[in-house]
N, C-alpha and C. Protein backbone atom coordinates (compact mmCIF):
# COMPACT_ATOMS: atom_id res chain seq x y z
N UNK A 1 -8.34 4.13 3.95
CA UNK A 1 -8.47 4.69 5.28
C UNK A 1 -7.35 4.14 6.16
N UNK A 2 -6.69 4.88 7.31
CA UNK A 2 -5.75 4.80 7.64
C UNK A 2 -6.56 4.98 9.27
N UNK A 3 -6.32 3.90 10.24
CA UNK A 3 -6.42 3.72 11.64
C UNK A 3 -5.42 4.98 12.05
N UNK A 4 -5.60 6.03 13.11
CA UNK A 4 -4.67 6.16 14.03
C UNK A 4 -4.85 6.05 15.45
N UNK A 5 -3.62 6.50 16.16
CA UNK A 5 -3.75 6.38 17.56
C UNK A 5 -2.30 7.13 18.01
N UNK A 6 -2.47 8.17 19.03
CA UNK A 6 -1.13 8.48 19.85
C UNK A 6 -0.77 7.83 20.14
N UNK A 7 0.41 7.90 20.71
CA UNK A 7 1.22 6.94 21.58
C UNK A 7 1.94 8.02 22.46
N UNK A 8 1.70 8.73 23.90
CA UNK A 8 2.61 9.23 24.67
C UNK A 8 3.49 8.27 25.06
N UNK A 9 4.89 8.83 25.31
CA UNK A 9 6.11 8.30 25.80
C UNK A 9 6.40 8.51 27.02
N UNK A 10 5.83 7.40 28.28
CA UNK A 10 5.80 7.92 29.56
C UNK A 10 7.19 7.14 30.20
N UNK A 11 7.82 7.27 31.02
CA UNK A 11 8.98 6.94 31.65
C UNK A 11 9.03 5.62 31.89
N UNK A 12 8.11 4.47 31.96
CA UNK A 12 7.68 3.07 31.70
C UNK A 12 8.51 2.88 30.57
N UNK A 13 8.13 3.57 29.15
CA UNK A 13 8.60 2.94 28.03
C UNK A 13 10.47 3.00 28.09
N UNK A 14 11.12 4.32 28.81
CA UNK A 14 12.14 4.94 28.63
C UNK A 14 13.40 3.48 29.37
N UNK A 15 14.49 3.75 28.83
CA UNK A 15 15.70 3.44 29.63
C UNK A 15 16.61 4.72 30.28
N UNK A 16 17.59 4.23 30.83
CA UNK A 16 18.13 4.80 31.74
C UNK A 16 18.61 6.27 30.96
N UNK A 17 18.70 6.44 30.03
CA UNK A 17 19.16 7.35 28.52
C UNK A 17 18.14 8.01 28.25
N UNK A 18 16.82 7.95 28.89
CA UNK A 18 15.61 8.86 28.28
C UNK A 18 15.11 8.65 26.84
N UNK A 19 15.50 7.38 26.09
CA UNK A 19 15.44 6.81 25.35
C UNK A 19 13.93 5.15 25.09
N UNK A 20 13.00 5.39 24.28
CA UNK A 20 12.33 4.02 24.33
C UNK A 20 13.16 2.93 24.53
N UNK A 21 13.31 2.21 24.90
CA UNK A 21 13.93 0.87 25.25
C UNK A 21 12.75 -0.06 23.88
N UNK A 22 13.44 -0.24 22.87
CA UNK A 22 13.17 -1.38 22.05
C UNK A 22 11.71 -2.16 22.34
N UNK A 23 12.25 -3.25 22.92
CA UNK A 23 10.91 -4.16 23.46
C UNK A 23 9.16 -3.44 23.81
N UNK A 24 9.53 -2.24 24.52
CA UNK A 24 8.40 -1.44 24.52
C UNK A 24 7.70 -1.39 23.73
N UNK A 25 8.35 -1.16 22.40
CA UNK A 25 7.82 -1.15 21.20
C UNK A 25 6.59 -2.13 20.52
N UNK A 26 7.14 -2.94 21.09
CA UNK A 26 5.88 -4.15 21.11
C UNK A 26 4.89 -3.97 21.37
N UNK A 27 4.74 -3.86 22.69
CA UNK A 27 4.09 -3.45 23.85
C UNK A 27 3.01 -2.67 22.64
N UNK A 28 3.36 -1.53 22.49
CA UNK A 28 2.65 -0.16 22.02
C UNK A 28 2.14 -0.59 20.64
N UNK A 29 2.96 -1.91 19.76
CA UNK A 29 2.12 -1.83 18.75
C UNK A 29 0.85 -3.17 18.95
N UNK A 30 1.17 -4.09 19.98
CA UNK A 30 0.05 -4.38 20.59
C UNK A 30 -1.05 -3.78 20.78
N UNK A 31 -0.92 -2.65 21.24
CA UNK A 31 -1.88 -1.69 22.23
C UNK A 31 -2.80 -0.87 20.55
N UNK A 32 -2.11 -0.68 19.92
CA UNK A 32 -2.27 0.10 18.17
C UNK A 32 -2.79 -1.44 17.71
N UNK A 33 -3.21 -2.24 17.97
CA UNK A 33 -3.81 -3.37 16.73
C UNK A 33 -5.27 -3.88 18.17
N UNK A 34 -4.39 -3.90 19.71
CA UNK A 34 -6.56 -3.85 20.59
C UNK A 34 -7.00 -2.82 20.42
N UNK A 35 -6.58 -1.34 20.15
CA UNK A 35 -7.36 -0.21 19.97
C UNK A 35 -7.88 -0.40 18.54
N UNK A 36 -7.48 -0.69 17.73
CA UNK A 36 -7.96 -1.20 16.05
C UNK A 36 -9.01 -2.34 15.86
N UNK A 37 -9.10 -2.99 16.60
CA UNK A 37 -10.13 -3.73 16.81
C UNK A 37 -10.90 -3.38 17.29
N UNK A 38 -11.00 -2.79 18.71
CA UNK A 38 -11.99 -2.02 19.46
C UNK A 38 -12.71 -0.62 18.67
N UNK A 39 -11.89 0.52 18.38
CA UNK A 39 -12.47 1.31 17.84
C UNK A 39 -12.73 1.40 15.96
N UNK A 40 -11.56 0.61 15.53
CA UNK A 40 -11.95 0.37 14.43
C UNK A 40 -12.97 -0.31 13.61
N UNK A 41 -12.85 -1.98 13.82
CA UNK A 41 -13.48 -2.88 13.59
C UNK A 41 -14.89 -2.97 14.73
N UNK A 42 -15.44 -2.61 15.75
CA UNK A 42 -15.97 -2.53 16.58
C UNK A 42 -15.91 -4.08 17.33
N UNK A 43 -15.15 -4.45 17.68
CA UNK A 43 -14.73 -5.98 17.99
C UNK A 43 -13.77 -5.79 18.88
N UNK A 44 -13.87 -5.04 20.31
CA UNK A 44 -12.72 -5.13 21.30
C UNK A 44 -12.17 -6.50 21.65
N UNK A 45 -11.05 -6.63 22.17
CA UNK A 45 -10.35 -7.90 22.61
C UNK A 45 -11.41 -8.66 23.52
N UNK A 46 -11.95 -7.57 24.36
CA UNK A 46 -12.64 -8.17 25.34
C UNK A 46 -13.63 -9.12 25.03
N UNK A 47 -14.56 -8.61 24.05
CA UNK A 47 -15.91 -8.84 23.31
C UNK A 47 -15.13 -10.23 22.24
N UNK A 48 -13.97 -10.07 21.79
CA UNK A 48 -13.53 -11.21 20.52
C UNK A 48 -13.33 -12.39 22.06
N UNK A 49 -12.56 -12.06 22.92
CA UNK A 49 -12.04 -13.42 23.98
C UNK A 49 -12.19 -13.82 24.84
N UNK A 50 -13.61 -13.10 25.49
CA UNK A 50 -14.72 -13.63 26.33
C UNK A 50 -15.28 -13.97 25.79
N UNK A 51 -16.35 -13.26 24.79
CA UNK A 51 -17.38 -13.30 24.32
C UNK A 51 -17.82 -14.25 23.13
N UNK A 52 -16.89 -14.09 22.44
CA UNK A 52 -16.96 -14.64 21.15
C UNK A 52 -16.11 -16.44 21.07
N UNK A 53 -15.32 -16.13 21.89
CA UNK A 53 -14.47 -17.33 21.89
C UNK A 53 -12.98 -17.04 20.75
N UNK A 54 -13.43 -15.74 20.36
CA UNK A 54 -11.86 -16.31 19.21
C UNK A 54 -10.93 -15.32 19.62
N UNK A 55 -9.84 -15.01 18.79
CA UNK A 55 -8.42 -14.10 19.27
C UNK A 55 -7.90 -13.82 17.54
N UNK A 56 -7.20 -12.51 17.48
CA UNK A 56 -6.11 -12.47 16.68
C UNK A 56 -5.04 -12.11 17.20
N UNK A 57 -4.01 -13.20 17.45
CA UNK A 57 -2.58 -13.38 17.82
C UNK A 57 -1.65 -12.74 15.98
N UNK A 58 -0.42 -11.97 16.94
CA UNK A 58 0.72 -12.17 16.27
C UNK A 58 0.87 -13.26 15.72
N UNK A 59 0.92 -13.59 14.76
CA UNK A 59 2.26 -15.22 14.01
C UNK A 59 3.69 -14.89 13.65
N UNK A 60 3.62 -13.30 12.87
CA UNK A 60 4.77 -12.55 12.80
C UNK A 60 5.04 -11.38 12.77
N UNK A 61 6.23 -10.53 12.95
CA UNK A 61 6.48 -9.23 13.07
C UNK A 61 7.96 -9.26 12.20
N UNK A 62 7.88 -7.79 11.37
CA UNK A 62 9.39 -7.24 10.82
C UNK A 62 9.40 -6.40 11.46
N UNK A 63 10.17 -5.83 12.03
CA UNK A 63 10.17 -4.07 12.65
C UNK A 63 11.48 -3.28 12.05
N UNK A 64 11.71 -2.06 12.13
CA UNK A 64 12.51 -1.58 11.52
C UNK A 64 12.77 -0.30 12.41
N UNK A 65 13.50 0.19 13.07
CA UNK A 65 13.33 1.50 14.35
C UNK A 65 14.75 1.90 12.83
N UNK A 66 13.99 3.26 13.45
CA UNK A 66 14.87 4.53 12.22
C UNK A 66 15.47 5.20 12.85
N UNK A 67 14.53 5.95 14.39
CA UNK A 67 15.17 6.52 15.07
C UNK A 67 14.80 7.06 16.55
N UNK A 68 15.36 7.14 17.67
CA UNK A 68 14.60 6.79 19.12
C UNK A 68 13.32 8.23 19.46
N UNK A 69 12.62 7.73 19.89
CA UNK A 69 11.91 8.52 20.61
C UNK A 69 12.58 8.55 21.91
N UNK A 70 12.07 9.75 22.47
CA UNK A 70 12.26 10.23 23.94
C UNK A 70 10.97 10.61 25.07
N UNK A 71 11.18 10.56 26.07
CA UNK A 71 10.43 10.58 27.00
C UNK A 71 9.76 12.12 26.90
N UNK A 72 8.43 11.98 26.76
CA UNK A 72 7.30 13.10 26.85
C UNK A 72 7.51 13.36 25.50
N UNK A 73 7.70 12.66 24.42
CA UNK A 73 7.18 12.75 23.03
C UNK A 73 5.71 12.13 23.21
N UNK A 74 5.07 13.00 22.07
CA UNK A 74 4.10 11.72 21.96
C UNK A 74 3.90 11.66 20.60
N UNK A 75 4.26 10.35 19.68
CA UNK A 75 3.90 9.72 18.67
C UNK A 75 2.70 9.57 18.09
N UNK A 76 2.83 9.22 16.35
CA UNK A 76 1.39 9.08 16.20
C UNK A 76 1.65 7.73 15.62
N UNK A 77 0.59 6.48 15.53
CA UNK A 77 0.93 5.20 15.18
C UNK A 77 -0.49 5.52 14.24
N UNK A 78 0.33 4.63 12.64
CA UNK A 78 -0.54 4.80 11.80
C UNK A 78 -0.36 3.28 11.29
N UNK A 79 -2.14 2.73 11.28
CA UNK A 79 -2.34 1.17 11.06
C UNK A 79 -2.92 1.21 9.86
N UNK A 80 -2.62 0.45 9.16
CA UNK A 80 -3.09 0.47 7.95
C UNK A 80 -2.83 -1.34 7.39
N UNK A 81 -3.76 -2.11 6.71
CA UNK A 81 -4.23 -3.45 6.02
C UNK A 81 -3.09 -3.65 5.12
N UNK A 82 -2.25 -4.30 4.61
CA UNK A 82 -1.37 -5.07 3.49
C UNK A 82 -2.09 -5.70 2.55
N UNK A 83 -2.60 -6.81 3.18
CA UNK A 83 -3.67 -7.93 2.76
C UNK A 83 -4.24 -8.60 3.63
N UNK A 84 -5.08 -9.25 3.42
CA UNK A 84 -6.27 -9.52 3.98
C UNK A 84 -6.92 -11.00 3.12
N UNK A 85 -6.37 -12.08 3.67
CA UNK A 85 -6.61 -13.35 3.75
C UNK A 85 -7.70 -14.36 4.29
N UNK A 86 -7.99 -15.77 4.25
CA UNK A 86 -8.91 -15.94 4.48
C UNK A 86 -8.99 -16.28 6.16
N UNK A 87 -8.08 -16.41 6.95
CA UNK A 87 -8.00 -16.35 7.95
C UNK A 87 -6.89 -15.44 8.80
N UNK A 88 -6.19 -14.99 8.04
CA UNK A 88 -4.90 -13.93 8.60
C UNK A 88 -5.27 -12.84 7.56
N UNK A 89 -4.51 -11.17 8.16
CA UNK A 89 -4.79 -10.37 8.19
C UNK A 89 -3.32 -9.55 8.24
N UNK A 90 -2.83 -9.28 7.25
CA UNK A 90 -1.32 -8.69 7.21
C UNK A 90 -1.42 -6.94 7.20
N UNK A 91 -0.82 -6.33 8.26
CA UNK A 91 -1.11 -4.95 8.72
C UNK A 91 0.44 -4.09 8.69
N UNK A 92 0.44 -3.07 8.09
CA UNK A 92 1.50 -1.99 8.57
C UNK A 92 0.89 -1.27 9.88
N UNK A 93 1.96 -1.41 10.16
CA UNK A 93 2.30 0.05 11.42
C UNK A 93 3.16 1.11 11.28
N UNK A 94 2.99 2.22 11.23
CA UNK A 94 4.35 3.03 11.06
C UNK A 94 4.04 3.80 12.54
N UNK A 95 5.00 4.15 13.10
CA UNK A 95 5.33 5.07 14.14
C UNK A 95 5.72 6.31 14.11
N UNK A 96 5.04 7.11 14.27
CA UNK A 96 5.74 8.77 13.67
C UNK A 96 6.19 9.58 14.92
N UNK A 97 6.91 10.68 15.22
CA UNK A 97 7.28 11.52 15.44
C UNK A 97 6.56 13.01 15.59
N UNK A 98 6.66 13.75 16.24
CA UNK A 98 6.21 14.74 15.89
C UNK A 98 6.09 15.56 14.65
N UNK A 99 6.95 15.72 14.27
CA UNK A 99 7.44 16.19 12.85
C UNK A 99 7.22 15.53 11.78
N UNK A 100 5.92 14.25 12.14
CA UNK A 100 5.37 13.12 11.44
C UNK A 100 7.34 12.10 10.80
N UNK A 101 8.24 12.61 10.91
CA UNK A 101 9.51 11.67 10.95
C UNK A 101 9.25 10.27 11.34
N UNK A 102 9.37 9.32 10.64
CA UNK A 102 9.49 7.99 10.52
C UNK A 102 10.46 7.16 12.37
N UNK A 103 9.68 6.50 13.01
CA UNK A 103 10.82 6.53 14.18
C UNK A 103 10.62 4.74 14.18
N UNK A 104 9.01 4.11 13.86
CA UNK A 104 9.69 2.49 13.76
C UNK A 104 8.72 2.65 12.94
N UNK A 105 8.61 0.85 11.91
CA UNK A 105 8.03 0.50 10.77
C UNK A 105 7.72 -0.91 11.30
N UNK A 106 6.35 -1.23 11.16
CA UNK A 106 6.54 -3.24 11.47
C UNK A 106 5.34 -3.17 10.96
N UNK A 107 5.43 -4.08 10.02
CA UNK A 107 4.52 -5.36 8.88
C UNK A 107 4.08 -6.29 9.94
N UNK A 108 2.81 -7.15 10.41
CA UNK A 108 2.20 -8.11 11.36
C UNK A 108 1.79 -9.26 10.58
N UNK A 109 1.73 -10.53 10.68
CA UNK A 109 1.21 -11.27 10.00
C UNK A 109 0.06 -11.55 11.67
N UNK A 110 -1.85 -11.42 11.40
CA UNK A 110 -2.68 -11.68 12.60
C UNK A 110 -3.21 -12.89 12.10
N UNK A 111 -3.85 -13.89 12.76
CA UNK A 111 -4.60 -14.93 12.37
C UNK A 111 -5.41 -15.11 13.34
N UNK A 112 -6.77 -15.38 12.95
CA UNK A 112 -7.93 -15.33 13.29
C UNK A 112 -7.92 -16.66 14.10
N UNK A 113 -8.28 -16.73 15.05
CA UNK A 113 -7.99 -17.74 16.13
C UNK A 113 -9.35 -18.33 16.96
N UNK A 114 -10.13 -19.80 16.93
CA UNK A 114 -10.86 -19.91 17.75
C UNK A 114 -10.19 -20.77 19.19
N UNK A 115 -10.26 -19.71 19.66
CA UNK A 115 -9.94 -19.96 21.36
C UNK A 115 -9.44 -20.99 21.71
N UNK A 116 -11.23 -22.09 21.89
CA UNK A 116 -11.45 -23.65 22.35
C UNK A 116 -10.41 -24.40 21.32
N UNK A 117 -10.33 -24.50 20.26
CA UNK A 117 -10.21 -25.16 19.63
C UNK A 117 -8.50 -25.13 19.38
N UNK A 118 -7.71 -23.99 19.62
CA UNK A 118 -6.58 -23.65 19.22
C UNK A 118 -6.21 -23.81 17.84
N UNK A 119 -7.22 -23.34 16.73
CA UNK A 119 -7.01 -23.52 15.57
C UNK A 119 -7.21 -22.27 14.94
N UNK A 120 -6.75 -22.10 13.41
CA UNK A 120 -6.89 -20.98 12.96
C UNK A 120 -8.10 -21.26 12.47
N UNK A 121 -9.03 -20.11 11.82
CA UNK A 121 -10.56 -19.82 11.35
C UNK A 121 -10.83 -19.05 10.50
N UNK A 122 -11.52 -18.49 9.67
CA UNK A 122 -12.06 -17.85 8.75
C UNK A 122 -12.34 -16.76 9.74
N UNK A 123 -11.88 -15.72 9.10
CA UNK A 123 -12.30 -14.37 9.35
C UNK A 123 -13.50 -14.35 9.36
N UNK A 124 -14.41 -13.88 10.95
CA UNK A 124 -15.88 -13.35 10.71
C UNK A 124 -16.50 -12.42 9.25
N UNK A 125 -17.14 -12.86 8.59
CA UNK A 125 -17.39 -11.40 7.55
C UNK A 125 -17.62 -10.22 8.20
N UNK A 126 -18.67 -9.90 9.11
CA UNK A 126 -18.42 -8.78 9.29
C UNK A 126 -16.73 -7.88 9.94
N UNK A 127 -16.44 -8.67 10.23
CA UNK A 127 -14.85 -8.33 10.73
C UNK A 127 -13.96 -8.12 9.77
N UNK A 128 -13.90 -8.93 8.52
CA UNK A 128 -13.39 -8.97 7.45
C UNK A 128 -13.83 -7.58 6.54
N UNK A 129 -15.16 -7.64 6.18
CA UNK A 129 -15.46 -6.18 5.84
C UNK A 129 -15.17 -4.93 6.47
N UNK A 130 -15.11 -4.84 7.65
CA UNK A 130 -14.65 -3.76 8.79
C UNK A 130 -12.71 -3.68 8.61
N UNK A 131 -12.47 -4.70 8.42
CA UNK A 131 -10.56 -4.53 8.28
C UNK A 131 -10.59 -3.97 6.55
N UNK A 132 -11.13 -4.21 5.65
CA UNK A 132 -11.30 -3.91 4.36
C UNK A 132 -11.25 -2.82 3.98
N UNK A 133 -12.06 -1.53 4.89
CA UNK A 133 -11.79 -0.79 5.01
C UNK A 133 -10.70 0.30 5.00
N UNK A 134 -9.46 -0.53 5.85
CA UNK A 134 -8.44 0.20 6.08
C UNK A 134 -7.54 -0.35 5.16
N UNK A 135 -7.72 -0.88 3.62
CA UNK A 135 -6.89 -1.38 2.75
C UNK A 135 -7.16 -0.98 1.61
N UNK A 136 -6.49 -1.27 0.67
CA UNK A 136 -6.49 -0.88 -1.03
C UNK A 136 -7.21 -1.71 -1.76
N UNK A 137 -6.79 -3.41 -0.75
CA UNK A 137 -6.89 -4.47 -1.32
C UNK A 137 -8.48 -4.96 -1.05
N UNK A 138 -9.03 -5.35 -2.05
CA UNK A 138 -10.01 -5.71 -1.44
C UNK A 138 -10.63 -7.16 -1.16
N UNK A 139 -11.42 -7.10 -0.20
CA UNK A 139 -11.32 -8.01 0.57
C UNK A 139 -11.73 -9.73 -0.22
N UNK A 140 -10.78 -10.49 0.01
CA UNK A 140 -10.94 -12.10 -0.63
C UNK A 140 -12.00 -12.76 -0.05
């Protein structure tokens, strides 16, 4: 199973060229891994970092841009599991195009984070089973 989510391209993301400006990019695949939690996993940011006390932070990103989007495109971002560890959680992103065309690519390394403690943690099971889902691999 494969997460998605649009991504419109509103004049925020653009540079002076009508072009995404890079860094944005972040931004949006941020926004594609709290919507993946929230509607995927049923575990919004809100509910994991009020509520719960924990977080999954970035540790790392590859990205790969193929080719620019423009302003009033709107993209489709497709999330999908790598592997799935006992406390981190390795995710593709691909970024598509209308024409489903390849426009960025980024691999995430997430780690399961308790708050107080600033330490990494064991994936909740039910959270772990819910990301399992969106992988080949199954879950360790």
């Amino acid at each position: 199973m494969i997460f998605t989510s649009e991504l419109p391209i509103r004049f925020a993301h653009c540079d002076p060229a009508g072009i995404v400006f890079y860094p944005r990019y972040f931004e949006m695949i941020n926004g594609v891994v709290e919507d993946w939690c929230a509607q995927g996993l049923s575990a919004s940011f809100h509910e994991m970092h009020m509520q719960r006390g924990i977080g999954l932070p970035t540790v790392h990103i590859e990205t790969d841009f193929s080719k620019p989007a423009e302003l009033g495109e709107i993209l489709l971002a497709e999330l999908s599991v790598v592997k799935l560890g006992g406390a981190s959680v390795e995710i593709q992103i691909l970024i598509l195009g209308p024409q489903r065309d390849m426009r960025v690519k980024a691999r995430l390394v997430l780690v399961m984070m308790d708050l107080k403690l600033r330490k990494a943690m064991a994936i909740p099971e039910i959270l772990r089973v819910a990301m399992a889902k969106y992988s080949d691999v199954p879950a360790v």
